[in-house]
PDB file of N, CA and C in Angstrom:
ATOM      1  N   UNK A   1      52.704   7.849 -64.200  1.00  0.00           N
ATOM      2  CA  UNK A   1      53.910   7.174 -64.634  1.00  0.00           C
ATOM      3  C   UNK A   1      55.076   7.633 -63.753  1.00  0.00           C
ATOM      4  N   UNK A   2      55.849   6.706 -63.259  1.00  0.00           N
ATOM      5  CA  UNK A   2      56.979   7.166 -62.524  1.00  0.00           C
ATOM      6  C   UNK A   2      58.365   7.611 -63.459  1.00  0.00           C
ATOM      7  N   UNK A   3      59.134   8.367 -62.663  1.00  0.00           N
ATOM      8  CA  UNK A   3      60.327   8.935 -63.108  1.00  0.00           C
ATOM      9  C   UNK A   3      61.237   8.405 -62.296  1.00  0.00           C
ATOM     10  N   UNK A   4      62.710   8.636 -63.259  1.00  0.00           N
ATOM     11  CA  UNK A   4      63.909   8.092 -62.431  1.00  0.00           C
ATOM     12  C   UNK A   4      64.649   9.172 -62.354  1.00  0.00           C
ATOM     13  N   UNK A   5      65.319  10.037 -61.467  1.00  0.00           N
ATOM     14  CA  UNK A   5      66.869  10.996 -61.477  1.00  0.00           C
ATOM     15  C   UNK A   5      67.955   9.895 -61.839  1.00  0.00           C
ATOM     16  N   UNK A   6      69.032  10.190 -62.883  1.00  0.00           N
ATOM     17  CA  UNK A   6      70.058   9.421 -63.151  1.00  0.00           C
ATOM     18  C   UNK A   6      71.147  10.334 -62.756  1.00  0.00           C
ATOM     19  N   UNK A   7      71.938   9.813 -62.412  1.00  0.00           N
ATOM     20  CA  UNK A   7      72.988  11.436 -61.806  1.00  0.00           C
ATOM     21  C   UNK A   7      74.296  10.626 -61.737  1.00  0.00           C
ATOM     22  N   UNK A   8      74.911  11.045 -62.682  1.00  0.00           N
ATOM     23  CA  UNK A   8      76.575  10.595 -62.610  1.00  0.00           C
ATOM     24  C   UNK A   8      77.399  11.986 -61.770  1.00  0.00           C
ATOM     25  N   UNK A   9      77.979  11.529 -61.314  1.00  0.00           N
ATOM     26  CA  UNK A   9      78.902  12.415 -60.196  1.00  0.00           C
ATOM     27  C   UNK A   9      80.551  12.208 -60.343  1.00  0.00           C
ATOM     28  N   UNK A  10      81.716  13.274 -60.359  1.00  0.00           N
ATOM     29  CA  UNK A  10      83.108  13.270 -59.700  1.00  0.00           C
ATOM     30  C   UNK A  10      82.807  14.196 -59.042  1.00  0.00           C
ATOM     31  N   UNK A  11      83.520  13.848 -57.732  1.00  0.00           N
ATOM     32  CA  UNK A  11      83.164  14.883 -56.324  1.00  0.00           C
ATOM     33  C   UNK A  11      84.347  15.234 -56.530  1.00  0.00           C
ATOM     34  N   UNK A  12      84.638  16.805 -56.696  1.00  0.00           N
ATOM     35  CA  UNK A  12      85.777  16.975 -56.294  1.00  0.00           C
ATOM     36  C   UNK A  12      86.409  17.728 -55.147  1.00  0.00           C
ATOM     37  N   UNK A  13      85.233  18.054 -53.947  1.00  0.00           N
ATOM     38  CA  UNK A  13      85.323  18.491 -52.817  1.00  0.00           C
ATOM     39  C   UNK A  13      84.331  17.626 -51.798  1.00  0.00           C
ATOM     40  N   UNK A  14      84.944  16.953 -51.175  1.00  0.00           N
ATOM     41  CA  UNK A  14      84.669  15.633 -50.537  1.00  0.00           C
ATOM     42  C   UNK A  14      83.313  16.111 -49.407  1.00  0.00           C
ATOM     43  N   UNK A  15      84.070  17.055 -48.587  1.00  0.00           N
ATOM     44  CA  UNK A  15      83.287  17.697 -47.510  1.00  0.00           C
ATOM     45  C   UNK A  15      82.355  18.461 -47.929  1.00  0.00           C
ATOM     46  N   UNK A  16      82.202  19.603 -48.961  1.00  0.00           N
ATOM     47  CA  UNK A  16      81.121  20.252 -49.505  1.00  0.00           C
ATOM     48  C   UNK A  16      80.048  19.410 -49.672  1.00  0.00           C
ATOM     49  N   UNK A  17      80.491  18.272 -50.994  1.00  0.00           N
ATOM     50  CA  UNK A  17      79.008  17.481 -51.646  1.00  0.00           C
ATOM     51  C   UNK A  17      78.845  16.258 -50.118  1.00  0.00           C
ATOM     52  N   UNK A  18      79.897  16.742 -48.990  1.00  0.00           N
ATOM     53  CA  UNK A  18      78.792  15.497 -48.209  1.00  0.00           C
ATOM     54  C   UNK A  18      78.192  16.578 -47.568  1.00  0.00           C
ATOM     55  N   UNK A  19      77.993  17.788 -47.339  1.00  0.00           N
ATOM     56  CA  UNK A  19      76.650  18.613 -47.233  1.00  0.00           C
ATOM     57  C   UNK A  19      75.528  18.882 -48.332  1.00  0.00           C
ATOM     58  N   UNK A  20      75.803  18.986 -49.288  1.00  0.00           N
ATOM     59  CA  UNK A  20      74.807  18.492 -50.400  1.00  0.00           C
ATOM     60  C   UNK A  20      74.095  17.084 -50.101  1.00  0.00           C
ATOM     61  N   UNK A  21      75.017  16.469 -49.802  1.00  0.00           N
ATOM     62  CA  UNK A  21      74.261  14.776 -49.701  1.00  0.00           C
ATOM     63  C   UNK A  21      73.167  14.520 -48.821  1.00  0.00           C
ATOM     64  N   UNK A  22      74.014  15.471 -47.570  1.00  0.00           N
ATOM     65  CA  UNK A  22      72.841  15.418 -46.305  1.00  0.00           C
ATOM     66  C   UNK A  22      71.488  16.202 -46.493  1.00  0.00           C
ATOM     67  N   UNK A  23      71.668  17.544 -46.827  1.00  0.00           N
ATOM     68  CA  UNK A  23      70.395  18.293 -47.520  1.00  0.00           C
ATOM     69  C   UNK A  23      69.866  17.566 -48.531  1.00  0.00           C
ATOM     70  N   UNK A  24      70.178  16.971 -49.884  1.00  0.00           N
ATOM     71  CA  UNK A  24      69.354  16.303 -50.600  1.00  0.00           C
ATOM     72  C   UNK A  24      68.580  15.127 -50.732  1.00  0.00           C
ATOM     73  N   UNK A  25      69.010  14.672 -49.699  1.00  0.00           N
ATOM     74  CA  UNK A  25      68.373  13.029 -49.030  1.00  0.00           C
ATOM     75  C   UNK A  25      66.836  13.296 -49.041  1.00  0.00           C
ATOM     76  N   UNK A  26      66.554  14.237 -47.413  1.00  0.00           N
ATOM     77  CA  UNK A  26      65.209  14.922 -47.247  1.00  0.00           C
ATOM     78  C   UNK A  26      64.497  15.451 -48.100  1.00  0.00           C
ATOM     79  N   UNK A  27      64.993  16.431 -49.391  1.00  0.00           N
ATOM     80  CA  UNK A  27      64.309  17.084 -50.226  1.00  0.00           C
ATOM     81  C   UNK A  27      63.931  16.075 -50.894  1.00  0.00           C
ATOM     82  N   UNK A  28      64.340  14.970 -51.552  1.00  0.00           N
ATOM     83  CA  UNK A  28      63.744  14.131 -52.294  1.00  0.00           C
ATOM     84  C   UNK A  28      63.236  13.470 -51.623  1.00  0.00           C
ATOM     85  N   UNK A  29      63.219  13.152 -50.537  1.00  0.00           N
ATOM     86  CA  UNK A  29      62.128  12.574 -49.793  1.00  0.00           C
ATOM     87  C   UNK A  29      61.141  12.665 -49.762  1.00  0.00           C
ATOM     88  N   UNK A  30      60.666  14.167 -49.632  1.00  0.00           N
ATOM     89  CA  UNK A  30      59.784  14.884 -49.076  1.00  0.00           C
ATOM     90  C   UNK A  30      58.834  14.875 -50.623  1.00  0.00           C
ATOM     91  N   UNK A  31      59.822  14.735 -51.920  1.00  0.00           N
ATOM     92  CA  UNK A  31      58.684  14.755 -52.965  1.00  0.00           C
ATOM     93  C   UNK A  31      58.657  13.401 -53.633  1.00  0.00           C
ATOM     94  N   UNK A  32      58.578  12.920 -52.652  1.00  0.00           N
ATOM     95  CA  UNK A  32      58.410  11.131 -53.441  1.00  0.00           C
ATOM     96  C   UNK A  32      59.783  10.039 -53.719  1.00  0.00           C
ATOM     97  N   UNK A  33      60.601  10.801 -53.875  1.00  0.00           N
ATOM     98  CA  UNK A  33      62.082   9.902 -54.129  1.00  0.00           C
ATOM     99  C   UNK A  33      62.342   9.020 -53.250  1.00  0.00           C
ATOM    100  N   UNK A  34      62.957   8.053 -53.762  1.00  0.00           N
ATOM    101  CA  UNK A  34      62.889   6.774 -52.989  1.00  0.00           C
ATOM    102  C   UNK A  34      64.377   6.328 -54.168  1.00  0.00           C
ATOM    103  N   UNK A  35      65.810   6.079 -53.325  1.00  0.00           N
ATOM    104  CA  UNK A  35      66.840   5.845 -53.593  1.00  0.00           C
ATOM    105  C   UNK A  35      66.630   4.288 -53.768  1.00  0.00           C
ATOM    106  N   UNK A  36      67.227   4.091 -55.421  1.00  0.00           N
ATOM    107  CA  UNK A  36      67.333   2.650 -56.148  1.00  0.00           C
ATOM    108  C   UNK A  36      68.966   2.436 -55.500  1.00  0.00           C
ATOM    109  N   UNK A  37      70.110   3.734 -55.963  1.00  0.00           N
ATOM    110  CA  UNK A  37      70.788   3.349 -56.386  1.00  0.00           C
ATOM    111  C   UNK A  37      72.251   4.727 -55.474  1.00  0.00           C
ATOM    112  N   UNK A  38      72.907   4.609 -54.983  1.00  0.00           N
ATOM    113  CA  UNK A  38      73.384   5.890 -54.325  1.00  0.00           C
ATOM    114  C   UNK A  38      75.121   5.334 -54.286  1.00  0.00           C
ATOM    115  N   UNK A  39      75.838   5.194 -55.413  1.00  0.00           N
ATOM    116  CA  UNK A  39      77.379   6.152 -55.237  1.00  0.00           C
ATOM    117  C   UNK A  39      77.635   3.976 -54.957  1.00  0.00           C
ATOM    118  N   UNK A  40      77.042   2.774 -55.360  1.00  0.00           N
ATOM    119  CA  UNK A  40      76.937   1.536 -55.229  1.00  0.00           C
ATOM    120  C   UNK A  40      78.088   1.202 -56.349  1.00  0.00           C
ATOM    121  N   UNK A  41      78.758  -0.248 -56.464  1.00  0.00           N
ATOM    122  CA  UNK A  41      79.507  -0.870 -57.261  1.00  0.00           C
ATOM    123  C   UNK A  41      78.983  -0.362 -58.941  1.00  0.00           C
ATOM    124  N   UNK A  42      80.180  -0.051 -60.015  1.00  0.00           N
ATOM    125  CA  UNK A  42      79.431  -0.095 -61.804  1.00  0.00           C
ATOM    126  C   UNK A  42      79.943  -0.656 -62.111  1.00  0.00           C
ATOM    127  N   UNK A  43      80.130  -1.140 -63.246  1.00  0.00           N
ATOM    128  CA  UNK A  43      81.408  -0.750 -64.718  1.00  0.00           C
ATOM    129  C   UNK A  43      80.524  -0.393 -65.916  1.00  0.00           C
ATOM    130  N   UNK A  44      81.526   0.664 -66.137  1.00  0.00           N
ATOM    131  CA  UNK A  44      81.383   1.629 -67.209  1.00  0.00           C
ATOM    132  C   UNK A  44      81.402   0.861 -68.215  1.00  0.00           C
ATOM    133  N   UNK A  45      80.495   0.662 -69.040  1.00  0.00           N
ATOM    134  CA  UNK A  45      80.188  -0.174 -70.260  1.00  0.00           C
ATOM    135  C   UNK A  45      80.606   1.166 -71.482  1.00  0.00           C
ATOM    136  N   UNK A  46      79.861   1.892 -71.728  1.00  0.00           N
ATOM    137  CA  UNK A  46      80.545   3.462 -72.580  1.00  0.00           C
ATOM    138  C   UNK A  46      80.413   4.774 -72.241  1.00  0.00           C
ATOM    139  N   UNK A  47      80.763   5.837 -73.252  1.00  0.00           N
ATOM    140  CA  UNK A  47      80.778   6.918 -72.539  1.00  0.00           C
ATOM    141  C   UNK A  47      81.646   6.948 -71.285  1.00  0.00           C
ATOM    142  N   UNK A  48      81.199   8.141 -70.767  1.00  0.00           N
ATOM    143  CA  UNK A  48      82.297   8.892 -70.151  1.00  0.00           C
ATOM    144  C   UNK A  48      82.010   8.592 -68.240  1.00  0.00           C
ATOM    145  N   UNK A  49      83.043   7.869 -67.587  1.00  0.00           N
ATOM    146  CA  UNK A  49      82.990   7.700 -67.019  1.00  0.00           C
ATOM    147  C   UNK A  49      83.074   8.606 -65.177  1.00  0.00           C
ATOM    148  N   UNK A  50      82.166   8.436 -64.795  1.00  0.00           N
ATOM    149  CA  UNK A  50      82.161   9.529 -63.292  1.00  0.00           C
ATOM    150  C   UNK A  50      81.886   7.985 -62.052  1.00  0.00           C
ATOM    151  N   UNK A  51      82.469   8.440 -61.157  1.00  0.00           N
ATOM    152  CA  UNK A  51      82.712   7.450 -59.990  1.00  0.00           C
ATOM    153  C   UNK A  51      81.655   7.243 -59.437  1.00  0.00           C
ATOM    154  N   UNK A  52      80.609   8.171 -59.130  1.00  0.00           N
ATOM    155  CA  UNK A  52      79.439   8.288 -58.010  1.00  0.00           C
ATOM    156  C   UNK A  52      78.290   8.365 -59.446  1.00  0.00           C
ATOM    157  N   UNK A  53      77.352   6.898 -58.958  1.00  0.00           N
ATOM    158  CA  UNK A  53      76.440   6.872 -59.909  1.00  0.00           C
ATOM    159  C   UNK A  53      74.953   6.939 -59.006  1.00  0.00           C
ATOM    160  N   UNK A  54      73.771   7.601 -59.110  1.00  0.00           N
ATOM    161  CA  UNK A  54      72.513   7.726 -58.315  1.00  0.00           C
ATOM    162  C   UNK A  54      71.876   7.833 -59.088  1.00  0.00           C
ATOM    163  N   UNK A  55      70.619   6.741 -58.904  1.00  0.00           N
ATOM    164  CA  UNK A  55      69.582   6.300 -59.404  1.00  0.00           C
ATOM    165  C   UNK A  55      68.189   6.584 -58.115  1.00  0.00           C
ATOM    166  N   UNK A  56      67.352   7.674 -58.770  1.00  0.00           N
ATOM    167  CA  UNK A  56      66.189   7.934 -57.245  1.00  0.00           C
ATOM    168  C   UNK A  56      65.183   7.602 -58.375  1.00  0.00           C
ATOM    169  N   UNK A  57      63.665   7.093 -57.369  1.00  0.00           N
ATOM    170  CA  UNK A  57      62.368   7.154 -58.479  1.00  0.00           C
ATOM    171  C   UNK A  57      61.677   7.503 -57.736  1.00  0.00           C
ATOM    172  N   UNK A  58      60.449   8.507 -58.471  1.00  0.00           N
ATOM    173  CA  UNK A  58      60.044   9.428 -57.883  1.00  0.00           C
ATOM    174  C   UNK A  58      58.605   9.269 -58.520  1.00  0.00           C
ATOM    175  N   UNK A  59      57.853   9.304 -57.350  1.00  0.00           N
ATOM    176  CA  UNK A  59      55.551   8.984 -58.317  1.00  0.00           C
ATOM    177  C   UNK A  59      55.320   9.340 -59.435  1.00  0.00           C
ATOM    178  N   UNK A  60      55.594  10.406 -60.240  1.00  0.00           N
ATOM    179  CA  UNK A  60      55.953  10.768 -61.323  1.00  0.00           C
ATOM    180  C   UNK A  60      56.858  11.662 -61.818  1.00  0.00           C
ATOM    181  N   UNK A  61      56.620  11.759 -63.078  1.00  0.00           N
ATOM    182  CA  UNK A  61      57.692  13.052 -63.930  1.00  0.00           C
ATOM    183  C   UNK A  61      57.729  14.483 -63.179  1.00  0.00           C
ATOM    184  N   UNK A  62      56.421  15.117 -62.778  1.00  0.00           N
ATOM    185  CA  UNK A  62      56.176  16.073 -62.356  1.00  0.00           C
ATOM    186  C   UNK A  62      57.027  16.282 -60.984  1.00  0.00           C
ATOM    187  N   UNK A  63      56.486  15.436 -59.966  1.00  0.00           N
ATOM    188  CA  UNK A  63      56.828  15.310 -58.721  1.00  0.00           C
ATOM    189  C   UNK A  63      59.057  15.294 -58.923  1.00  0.00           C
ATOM    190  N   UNK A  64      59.469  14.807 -59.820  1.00  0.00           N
ATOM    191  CA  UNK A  64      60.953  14.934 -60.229  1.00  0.00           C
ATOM    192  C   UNK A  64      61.238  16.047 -60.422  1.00  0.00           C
ATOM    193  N   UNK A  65      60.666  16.772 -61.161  1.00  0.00           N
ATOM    194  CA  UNK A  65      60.852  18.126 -61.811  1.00  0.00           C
ATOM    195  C   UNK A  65      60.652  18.981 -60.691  1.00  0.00           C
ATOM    196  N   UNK A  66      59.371  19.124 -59.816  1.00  0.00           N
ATOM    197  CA  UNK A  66      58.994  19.505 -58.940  1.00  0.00           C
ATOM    198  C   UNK A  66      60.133  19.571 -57.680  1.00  0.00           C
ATOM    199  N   UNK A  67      60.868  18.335 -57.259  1.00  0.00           N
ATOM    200  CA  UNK A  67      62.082  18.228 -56.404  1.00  0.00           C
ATOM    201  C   UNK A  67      62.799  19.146 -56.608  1.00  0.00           C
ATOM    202  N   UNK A  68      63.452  18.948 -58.203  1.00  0.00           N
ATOM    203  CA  UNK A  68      64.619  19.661 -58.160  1.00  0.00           C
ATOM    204  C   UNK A  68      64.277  21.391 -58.388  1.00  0.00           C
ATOM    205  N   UNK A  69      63.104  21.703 -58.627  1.00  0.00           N
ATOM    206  CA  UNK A  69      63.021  23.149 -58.611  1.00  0.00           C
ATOM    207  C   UNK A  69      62.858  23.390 -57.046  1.00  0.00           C
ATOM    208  N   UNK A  70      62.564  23.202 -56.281  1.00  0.00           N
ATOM    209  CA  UNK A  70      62.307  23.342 -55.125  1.00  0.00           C
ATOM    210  C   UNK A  70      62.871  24.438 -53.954  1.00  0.00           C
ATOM    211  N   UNK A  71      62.778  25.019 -53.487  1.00  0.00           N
ATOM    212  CA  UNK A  71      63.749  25.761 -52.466  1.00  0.00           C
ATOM    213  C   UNK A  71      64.816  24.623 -51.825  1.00  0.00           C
ATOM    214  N   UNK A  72      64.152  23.897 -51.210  1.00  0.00           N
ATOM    215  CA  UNK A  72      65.086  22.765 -50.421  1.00  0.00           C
ATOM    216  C   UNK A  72      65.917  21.688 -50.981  1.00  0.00           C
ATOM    217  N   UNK A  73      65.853  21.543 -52.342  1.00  0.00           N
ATOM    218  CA  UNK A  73      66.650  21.198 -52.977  1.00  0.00           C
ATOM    219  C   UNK A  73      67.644  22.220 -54.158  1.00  0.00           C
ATOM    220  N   UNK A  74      67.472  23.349 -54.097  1.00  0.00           N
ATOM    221  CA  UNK A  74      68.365  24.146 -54.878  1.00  0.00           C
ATOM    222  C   UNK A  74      69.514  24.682 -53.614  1.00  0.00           C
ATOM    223  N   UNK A  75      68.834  24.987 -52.269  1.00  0.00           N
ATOM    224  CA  UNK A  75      69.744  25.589 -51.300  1.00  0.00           C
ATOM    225  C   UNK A  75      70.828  23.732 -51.078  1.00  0.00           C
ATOM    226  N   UNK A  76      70.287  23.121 -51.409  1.00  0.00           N
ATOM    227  CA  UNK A  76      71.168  21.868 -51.369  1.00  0.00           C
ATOM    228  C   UNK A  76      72.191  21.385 -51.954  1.00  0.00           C
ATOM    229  N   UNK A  77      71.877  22.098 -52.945  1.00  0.00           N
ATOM    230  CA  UNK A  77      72.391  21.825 -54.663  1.00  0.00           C
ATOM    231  C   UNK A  77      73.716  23.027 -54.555  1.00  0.00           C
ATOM    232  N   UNK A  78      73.542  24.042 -53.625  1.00  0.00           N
ATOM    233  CA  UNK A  78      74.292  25.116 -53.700  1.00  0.00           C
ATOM    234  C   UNK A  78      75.710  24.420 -53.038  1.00  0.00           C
ATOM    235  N   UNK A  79      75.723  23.405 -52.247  1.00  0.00           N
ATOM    236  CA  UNK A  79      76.823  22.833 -51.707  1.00  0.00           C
ATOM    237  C   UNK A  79      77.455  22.247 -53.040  1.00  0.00           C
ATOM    238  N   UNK A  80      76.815  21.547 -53.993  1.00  0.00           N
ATOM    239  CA  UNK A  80      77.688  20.208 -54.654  1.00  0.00           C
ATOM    240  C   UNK A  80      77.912  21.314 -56.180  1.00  0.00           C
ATOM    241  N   UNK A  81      78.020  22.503 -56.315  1.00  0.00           N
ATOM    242  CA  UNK A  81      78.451  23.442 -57.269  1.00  0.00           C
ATOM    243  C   UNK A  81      79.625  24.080 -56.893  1.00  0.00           C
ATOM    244  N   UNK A  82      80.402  23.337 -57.378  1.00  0.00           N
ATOM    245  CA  UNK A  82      81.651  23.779 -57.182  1.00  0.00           C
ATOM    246  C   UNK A  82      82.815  22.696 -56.416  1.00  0.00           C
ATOM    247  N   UNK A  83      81.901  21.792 -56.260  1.00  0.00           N
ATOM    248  CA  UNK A  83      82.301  20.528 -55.229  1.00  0.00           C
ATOM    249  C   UNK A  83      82.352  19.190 -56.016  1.00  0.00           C
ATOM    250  N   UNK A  84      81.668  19.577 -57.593  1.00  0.00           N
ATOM    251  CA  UNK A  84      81.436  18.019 -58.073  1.00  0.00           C
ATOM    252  C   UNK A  84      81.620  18.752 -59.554  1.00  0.00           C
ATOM    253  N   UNK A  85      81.296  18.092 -60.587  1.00  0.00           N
ATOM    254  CA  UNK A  85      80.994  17.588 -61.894  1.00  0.00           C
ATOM    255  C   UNK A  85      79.747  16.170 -62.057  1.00  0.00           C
ATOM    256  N   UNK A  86      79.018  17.152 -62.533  1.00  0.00           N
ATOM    257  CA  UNK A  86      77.641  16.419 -62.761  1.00  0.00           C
ATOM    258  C   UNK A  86      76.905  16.269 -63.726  1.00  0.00           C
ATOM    259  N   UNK A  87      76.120  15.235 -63.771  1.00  0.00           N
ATOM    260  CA  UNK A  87      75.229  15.547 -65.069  1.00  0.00           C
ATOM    261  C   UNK A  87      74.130  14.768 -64.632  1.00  0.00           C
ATOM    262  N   UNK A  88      72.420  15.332 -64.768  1.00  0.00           N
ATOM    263  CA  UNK A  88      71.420  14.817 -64.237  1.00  0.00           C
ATOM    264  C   UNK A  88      70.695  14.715 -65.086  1.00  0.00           C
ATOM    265  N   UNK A  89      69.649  14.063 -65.326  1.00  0.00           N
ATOM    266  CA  UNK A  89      68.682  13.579 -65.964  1.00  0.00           C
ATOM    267  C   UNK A  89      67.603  13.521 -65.279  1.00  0.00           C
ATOM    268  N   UNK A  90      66.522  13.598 -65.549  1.00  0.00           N
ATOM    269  CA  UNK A  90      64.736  13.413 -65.142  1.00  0.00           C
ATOM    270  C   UNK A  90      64.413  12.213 -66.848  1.00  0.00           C
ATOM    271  N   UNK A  91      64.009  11.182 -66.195  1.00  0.00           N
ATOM    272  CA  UNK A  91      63.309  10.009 -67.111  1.00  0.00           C
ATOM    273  C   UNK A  91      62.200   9.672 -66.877  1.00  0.00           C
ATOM    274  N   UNK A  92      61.269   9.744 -67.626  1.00  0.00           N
ATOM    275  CA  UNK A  92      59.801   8.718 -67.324  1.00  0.00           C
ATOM    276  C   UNK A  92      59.882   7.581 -67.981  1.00  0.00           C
ATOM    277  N   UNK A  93      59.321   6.479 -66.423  1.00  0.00           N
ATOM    278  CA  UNK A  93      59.492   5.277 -66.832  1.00  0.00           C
ATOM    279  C   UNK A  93      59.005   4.636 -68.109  1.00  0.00           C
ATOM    280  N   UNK A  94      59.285   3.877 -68.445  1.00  0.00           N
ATOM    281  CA  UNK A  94      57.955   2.884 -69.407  1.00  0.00           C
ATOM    282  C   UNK A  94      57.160   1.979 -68.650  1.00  0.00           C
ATOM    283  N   UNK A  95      55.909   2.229 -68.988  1.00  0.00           N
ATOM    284  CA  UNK A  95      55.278   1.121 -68.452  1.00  0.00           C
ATOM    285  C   UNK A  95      55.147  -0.408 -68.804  1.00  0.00           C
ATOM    286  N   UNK A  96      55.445  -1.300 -68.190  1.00  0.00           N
ATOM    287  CA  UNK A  96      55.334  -2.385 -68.053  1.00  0.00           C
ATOM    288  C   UNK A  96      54.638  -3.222 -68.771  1.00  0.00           C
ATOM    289  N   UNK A  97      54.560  -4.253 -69.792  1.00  0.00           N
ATOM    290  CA  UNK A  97      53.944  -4.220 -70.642  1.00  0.00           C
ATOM    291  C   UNK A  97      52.865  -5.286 -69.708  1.00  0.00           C
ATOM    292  N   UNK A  98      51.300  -4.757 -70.838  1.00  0.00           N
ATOM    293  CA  UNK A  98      50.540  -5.719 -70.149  1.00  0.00           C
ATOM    294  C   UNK A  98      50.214  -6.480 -70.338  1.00  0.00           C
ATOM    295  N   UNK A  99      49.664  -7.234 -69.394  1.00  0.00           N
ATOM    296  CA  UNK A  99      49.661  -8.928 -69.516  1.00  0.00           C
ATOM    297  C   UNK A  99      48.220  -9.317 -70.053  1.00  0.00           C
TER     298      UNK A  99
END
């Protein structure tokens, strides 16, 4: 079953999280992530609104979980701490109903 990262973002150090950005591209790469959705047009329907919205899906739950523990994505992560306000999520999809 696949997973989605949901990641609402305010950057509040422009230059830091665009070194986060550049390091975290590859790390999720490297474990399956494949960008739906990266910092693109919203509107905030409810809740609390953050400017930079990212949507990645990843082969499964594991392989998500797996990313973000990672060496190459925590030394990545060390840029956008202190640089942003965040909040992330790991989701497993639903499957598709069958036909």
């Amino acid at each position: 079953m696949t997973a989605l990262w949901i990641a609402h973002v305010t950057v509040t150090d422009a230059d830091a999280y665009a070194k986060y950005a550049q390091a975290a591209g590859p790390a999720i790469a490297a474990h399956g992530g494949v960008f739906l959705a990266r910092g693109g047009r919203y509107q905030q329907m409810e809740g609390n609104e953050r400017p930079r919205n990212v949507v990645a899906r990843f082969p499964s739950f594991d392989a998500a979980v797996a990313c973000y523990n990672s060496s190459e994505y925590q030394a990545a992560l060390a840029h956008a701490k202190g640089a942003s306000e965040r909040d992330l999520v790991i989701v497993e999809e639903t499957p598709p109903p069958a036909k």
